[in-house]
Protein backbone atom coordinates (compact mmCIF):
# COMPACT_ATOMS: atom_id res chain seq x y z
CA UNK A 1 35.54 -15.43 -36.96
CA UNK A 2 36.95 -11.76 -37.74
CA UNK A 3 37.49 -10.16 -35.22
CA UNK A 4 35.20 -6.68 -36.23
CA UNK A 5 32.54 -9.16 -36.48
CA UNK A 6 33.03 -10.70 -33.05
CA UNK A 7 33.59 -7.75 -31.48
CA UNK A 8 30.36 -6.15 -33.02
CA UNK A 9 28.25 -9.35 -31.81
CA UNK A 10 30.01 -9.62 -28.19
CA UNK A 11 29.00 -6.12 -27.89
CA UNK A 12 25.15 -7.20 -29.02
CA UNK A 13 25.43 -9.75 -26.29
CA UNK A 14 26.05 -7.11 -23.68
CA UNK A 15 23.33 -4.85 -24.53
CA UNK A 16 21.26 -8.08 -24.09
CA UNK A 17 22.66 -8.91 -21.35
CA UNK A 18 22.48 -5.41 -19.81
CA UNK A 19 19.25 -5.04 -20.62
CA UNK A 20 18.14 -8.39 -18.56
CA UNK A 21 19.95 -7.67 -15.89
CA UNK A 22 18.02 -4.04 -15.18
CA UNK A 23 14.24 -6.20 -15.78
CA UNK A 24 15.62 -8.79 -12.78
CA UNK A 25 17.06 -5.89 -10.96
CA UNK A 26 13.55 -4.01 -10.98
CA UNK A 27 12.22 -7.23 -9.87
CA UNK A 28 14.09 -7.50 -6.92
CA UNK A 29 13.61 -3.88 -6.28
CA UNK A 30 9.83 -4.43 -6.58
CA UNK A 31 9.82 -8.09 -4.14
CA UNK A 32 10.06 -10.34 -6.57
CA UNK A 33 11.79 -13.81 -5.24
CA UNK A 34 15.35 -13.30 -4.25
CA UNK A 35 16.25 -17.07 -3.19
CA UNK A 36 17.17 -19.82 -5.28
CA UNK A 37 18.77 -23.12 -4.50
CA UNK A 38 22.60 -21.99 -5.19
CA UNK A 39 22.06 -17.96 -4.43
CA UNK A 40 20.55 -15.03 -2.96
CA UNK A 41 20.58 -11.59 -4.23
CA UNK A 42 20.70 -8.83 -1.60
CA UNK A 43 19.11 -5.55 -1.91
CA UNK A 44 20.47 -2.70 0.86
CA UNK A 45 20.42 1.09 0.83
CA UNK A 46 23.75 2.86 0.61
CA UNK A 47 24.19 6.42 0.92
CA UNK A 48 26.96 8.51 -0.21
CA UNK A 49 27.89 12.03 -0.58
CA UNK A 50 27.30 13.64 -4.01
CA UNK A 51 29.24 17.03 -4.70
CA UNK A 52 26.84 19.69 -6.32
CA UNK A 53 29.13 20.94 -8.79
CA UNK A 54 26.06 23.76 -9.70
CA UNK A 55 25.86 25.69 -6.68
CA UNK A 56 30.27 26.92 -7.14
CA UNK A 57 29.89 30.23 -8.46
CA UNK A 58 30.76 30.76 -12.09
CA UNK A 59 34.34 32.18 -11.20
CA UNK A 60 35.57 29.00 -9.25
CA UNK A 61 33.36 27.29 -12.76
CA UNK A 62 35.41 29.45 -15.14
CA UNK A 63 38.51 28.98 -13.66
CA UNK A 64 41.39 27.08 -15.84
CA UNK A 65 43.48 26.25 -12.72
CA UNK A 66 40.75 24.10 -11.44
CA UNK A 67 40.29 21.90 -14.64
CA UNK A 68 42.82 19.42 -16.75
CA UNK A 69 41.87 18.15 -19.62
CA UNK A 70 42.31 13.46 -19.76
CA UNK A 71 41.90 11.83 -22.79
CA UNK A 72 39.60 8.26 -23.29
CA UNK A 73 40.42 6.09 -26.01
CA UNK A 74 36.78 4.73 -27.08
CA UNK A 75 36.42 1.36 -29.48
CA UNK A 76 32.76 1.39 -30.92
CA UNK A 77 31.40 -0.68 -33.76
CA UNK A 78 28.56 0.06 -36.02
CA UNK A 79 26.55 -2.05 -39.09
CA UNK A 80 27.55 -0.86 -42.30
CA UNK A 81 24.34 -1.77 -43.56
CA UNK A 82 21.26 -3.87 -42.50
CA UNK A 83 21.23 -7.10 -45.01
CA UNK A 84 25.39 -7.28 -44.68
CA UNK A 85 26.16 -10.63 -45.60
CA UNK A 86 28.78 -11.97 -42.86
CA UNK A 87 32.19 -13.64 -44.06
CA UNK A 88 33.25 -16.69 -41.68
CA UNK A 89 36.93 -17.75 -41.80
CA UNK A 90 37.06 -21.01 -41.03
């Protein structure tokens, strides 16, 4: 298979997948059964701290000294068009 057209349906997958995961996690959240034969899922409160970047005043905001700028490299994949007709190397 190319690999732009793997990559493009492994990343389908995981938007499936994603998506499935937050329905059973709402479940749980909600009661649903959380005991099967080979596992249990576990639901717990954990509480952290959360730092509340709005209440610094603008001048500690503004500052330069206080930021750095990082830099992501991001891979994304998009359809060219809807009725592409897909090429399979075989």
């Amino acid at each position: 298979m190319d690999p732009v057209e793997e990559f493009a349906r492994i990343k389908d997958q995981i938007k499936a997948l994603k998506t499935r995961e937050q329905e059973l996690r709402q479940g749980f959240l909600d009661g649903a059964r959380r005991r099967s034969n080979a596992h249990e899922v576990t639901v717990k409160t954990q509480k952290r701290k959360v730092f509340l970047r709005d209440r610094l005043p603008p001048s500690v905001l503004q500052d330069p000294s206080f930021w750095e700028e990082r830099e992501t490299q991001i891979v994304s994949v998009k359809a060219l068009q809807d009725d592409v007709v897909l090429i399979e190397d075989d």
